[in-house]
Structures are given as C-alpha cells and as structure tokens.
PDB file of N, CA and C in Angstrom:
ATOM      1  N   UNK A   1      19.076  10.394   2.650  1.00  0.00           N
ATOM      2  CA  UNK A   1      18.166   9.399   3.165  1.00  0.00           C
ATOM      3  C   UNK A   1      17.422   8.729   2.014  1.00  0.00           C
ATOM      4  N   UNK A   2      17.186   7.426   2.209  1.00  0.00           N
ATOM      5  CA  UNK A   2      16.176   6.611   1.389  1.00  0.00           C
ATOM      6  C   UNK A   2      15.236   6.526   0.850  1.00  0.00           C
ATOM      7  N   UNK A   3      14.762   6.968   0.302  1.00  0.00           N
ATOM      8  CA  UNK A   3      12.856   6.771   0.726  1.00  0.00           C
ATOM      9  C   UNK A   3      12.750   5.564   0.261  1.00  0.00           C
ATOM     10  N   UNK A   4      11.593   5.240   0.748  1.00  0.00           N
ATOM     11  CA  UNK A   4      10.689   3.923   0.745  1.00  0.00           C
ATOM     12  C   UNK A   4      10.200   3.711  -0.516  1.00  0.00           C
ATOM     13  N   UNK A   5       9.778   2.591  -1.018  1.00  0.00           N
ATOM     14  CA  UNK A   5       9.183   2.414  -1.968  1.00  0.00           C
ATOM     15  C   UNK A   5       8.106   2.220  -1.716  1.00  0.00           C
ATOM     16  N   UNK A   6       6.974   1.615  -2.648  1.00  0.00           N
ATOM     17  CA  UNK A   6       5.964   1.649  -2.882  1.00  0.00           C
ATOM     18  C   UNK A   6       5.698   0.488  -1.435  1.00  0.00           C
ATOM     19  N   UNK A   7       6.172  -0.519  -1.775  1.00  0.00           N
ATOM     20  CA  UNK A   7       6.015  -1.454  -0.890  1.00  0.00           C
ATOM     21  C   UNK A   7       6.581  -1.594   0.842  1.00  0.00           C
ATOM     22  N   UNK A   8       7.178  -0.955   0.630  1.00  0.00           N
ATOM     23  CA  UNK A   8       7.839  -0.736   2.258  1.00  0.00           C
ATOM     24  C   UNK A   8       6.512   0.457   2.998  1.00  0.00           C
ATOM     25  N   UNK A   9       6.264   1.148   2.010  1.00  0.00           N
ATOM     26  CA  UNK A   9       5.288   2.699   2.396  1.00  0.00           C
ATOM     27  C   UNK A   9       3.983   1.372   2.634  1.00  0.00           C
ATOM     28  N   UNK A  10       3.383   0.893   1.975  1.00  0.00           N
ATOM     29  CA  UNK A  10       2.320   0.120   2.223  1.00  0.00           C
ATOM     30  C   UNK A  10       2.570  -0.765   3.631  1.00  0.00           C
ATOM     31  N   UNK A  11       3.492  -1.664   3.679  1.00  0.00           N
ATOM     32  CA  UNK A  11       3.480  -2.032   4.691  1.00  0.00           C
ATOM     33  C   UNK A  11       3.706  -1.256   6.282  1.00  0.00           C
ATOM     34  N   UNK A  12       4.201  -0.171   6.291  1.00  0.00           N
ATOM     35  CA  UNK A  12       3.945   0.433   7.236  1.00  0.00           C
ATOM     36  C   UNK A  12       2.696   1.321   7.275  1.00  0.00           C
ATOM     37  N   UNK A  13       1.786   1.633   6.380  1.00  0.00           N
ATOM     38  CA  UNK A  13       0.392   2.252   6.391  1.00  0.00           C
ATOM     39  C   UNK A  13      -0.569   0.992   7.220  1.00  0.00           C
ATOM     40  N   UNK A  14       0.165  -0.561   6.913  1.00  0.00           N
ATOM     41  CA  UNK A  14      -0.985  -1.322   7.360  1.00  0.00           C
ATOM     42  C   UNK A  14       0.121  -1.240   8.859  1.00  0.00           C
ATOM     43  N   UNK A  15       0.523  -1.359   9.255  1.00  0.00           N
ATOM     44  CA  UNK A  15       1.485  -1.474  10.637  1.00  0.00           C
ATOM     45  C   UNK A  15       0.746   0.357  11.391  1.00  0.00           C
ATOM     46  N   UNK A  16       0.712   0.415  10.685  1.00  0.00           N
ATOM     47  CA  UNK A  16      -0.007   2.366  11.302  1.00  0.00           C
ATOM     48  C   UNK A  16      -1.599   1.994  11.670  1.00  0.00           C
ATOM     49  N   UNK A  17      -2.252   1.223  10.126  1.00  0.00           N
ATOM     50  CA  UNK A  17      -3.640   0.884  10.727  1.00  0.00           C
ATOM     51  C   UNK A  17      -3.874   0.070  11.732  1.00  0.00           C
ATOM     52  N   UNK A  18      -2.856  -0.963  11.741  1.00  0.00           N
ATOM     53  CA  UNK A  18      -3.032  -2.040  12.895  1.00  0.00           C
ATOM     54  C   UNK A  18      -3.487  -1.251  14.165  1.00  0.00           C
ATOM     55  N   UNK A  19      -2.208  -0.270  14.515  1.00  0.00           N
ATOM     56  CA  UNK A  19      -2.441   0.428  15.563  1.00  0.00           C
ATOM     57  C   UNK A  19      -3.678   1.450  15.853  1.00  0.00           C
ATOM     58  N   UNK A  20      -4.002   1.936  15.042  1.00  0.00           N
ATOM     59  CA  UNK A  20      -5.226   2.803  14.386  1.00  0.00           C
ATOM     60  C   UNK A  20      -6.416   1.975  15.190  1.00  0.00           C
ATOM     61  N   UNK A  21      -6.309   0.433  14.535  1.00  0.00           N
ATOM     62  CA  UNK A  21      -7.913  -0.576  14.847  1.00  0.00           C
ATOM     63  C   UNK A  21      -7.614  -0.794  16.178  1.00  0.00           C
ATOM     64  N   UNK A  22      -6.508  -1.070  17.089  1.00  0.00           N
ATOM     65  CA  UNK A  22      -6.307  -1.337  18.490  1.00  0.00           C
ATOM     66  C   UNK A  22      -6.840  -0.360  18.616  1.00  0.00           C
ATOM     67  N   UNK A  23      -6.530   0.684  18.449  1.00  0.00           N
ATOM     68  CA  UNK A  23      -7.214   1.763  19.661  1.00  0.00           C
ATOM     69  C   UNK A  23      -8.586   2.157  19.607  1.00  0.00           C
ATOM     70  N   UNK A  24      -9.009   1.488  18.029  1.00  0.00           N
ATOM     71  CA  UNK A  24     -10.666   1.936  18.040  1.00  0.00           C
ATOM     72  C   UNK A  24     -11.319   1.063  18.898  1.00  0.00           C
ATOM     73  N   UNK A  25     -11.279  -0.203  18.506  1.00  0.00           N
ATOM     74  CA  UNK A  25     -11.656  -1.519  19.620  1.00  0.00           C
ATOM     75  C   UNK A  25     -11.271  -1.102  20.967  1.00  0.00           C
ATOM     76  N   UNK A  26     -10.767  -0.482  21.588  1.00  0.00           N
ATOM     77  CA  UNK A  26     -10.398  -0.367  23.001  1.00  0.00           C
ATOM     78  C   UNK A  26     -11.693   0.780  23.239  1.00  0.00           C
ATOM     79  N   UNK A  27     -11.398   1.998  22.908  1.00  0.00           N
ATOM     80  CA  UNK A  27     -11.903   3.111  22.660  1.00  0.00           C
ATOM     81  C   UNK A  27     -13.170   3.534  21.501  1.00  0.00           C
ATOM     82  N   UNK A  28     -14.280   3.405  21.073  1.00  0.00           N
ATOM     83  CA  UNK A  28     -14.933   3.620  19.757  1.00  0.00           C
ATOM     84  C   UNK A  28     -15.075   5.335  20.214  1.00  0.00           C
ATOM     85  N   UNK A  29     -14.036   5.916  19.712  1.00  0.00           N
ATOM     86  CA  UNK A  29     -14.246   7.318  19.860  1.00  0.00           C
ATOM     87  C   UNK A  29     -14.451   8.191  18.455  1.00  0.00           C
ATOM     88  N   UNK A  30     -14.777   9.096  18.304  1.00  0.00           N
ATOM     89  CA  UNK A  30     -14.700   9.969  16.852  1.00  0.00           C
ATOM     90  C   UNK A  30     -12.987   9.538  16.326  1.00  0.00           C
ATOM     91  N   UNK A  31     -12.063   9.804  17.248  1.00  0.00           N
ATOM     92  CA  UNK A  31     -10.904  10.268  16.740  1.00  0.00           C
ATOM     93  C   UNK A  31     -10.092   8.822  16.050  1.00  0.00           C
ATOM     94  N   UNK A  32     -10.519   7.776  17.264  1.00  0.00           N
ATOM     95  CA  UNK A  32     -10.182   6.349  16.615  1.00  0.00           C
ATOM     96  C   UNK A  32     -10.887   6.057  15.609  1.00  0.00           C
ATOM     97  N   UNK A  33     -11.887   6.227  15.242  1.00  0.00           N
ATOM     98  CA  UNK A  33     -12.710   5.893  14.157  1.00  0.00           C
ATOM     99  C   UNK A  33     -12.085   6.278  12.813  1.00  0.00           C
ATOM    100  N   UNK A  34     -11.977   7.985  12.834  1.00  0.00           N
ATOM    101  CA  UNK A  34     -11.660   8.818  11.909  1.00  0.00           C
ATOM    102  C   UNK A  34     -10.290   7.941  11.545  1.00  0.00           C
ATOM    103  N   UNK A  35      -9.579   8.315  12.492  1.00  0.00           N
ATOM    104  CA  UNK A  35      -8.101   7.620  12.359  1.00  0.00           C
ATOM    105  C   UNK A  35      -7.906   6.144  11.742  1.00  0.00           C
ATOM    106  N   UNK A  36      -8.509   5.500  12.084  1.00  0.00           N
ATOM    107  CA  UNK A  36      -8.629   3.737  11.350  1.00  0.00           C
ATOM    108  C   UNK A  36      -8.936   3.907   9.884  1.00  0.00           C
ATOM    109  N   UNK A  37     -10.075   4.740   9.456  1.00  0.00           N
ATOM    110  CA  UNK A  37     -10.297   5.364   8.363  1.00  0.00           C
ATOM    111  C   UNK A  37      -9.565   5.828   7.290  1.00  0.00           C
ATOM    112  N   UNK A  38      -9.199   6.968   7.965  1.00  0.00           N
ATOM    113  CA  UNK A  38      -7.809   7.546   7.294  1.00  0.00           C
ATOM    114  C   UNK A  38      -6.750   6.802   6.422  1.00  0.00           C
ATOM    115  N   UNK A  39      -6.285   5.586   7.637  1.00  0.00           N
ATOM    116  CA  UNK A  39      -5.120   4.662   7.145  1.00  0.00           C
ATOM    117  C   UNK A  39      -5.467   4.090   6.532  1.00  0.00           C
ATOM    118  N   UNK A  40      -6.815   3.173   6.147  1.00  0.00           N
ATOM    119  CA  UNK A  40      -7.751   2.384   5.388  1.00  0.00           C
ATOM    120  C   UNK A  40      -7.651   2.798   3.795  1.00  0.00           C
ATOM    121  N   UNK A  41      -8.242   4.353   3.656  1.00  0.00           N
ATOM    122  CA  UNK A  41      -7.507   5.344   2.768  1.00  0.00           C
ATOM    123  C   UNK A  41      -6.083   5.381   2.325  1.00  0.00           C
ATOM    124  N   UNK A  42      -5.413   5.316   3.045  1.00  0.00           N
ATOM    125  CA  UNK A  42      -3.828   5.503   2.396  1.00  0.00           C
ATOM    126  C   UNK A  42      -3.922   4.016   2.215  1.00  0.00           C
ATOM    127  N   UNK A  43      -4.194   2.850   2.917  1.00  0.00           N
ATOM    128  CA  UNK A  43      -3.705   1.550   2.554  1.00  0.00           C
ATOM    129  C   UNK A  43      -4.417   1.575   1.277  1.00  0.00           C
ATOM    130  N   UNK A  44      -5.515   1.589   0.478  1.00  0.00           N
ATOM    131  CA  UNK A  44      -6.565   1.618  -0.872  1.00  0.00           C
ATOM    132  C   UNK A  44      -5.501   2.052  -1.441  1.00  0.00           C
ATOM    133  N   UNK A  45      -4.749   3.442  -1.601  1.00  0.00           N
ATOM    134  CA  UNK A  45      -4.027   4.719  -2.587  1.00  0.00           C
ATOM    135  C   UNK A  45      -2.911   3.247  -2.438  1.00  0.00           C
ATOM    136  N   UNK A  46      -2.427   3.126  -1.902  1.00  0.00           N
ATOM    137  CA  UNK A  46      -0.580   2.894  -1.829  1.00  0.00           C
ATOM    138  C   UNK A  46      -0.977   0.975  -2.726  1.00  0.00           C
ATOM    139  N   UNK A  47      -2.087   0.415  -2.334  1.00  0.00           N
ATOM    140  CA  UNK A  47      -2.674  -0.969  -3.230  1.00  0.00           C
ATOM    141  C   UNK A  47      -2.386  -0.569  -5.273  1.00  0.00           C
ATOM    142  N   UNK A  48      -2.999   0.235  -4.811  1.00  0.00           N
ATOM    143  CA  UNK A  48      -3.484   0.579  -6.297  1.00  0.00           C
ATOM    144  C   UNK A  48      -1.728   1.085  -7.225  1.00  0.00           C
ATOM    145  N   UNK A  49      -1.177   1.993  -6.461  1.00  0.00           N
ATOM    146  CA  UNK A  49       0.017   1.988  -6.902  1.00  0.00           C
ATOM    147  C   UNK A  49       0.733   0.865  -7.229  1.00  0.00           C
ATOM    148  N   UNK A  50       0.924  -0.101  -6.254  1.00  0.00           N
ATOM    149  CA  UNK A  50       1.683  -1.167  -6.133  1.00  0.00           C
ATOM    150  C   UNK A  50       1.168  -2.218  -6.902  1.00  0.00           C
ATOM    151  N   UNK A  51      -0.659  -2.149  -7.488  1.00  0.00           N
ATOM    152  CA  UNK A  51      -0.735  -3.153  -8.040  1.00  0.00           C
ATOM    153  C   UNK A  51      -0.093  -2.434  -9.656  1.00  0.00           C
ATOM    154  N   UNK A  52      -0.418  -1.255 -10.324  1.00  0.00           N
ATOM    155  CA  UNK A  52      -0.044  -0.483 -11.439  1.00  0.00           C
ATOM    156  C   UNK A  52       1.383  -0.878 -11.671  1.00  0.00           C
ATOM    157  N   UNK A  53       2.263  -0.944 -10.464  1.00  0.00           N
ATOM    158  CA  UNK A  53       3.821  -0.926 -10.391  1.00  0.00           C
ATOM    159  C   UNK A  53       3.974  -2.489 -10.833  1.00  0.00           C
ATOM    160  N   UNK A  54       3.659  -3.364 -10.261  1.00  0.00           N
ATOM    161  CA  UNK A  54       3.535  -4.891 -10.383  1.00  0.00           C
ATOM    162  C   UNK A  54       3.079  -5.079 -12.101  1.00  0.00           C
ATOM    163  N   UNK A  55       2.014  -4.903 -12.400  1.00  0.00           N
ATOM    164  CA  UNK A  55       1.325  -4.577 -13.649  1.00  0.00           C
ATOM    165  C   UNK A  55       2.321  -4.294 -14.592  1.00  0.00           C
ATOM    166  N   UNK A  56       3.106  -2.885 -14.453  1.00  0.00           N
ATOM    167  CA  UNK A  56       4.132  -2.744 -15.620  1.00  0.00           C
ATOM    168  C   UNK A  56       5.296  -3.275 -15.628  1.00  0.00           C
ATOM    169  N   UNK A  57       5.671  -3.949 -14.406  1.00  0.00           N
ATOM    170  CA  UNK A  57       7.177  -4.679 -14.181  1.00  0.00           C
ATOM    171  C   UNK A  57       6.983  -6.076 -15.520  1.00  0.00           C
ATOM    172  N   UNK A  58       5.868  -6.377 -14.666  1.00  0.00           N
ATOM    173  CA  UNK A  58       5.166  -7.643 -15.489  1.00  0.00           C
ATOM    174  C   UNK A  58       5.347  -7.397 -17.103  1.00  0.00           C
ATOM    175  N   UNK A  59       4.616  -6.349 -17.267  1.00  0.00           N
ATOM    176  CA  UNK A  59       4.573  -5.880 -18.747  1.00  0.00           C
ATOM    177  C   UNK A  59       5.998  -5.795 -19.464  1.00  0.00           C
ATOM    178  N   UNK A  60       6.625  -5.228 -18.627  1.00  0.00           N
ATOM    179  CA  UNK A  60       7.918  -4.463 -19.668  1.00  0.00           C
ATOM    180  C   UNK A  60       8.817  -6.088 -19.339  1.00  0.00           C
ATOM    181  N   UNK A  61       8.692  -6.999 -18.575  1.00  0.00           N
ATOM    182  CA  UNK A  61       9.747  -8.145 -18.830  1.00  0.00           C
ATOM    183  C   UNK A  61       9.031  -8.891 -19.612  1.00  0.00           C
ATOM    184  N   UNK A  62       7.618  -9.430 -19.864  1.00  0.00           N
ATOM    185  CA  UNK A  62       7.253  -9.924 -21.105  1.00  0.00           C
ATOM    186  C   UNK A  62       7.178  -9.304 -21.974  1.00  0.00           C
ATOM    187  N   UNK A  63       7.643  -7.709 -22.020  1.00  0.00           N
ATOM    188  CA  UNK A  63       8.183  -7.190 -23.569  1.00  0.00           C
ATOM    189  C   UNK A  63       9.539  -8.120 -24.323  1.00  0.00           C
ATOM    190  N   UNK A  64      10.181  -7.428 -23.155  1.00  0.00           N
ATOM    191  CA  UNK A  64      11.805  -8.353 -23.353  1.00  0.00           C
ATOM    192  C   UNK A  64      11.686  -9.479 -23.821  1.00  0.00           C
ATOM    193  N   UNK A  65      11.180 -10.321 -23.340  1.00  0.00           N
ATOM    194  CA  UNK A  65      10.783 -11.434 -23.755  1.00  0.00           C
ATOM    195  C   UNK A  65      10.678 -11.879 -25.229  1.00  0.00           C
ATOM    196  N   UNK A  66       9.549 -10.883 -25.374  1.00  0.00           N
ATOM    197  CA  UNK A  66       8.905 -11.437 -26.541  1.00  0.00           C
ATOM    198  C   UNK A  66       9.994 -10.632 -28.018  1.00  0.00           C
ATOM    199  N   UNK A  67      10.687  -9.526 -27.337  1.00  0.00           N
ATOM    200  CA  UNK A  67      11.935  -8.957 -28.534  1.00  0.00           C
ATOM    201  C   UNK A  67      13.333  -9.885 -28.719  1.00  0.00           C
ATOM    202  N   UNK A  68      13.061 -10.001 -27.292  1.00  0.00           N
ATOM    203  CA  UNK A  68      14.455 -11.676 -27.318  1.00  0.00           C
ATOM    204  C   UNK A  68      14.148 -12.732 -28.204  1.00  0.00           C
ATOM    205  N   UNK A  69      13.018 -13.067 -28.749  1.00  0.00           N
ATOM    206  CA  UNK A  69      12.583 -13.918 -29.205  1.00  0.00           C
ATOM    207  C   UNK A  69      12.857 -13.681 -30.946  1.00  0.00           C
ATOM    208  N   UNK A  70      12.549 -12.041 -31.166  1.00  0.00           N
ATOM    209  CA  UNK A  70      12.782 -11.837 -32.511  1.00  0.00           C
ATOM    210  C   UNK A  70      13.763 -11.944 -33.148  1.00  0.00           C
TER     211      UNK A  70
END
C-alpha cells in the first residue's frame, strides 16, 4: 500500500476537520469541540511539514541551478 504524502495527509486532516466543525455547529458539545481541536492540531503539524518540504524542494532546485551555471 501507498502512503500518502505530506500533501494528500493534509488535505484529508482538513476534509476530517470539515466534518469535525459540522458537528460542533450542530452540537457545541465537549466531544465536538475537543474533536475540531484536535484536527486543527494535526492540520498546524502536517502545514509546517509541507511548508519545510516546499522550502527545501525550492532550495535544492535553485542549488542546481546555480551549479548548472558553473
């Protein structure tokens, strides 16, 4: 099996929170709350990866770049 990348995992953390905030708005219970929370949390963690990941893609092809040049 596959695993997901950085970006597929993020977009289903926000597709998880979506569902998470429906049910708090319907319901303002401890458990919806907690739960909207939670995913809010993993969506922050899985940002930060993906921006780091973006960050060094960036980096290491304007390395290339700049050795192609030499």
């Amino acid at each position: 099996m596959i695993e997901d990348d950085i970006h597929d995992q993020l977009t289903k953390a926000y597709l998880e929170y979506f569902k998470a905030n429906e049910a708090f708005e319907k319901r303002k219970s401890h458990r919806t709350h907690m739960s909207s929370r939670s995913w809010l949390r993993k969506i922050r963690k899985l940002s930060k990866l993906r921006m780091d990941e973006i960050h060094e893609t960036y980096q290491a092809k304007k390395q290339a770049e700049k050795q192609g040049k030499q």
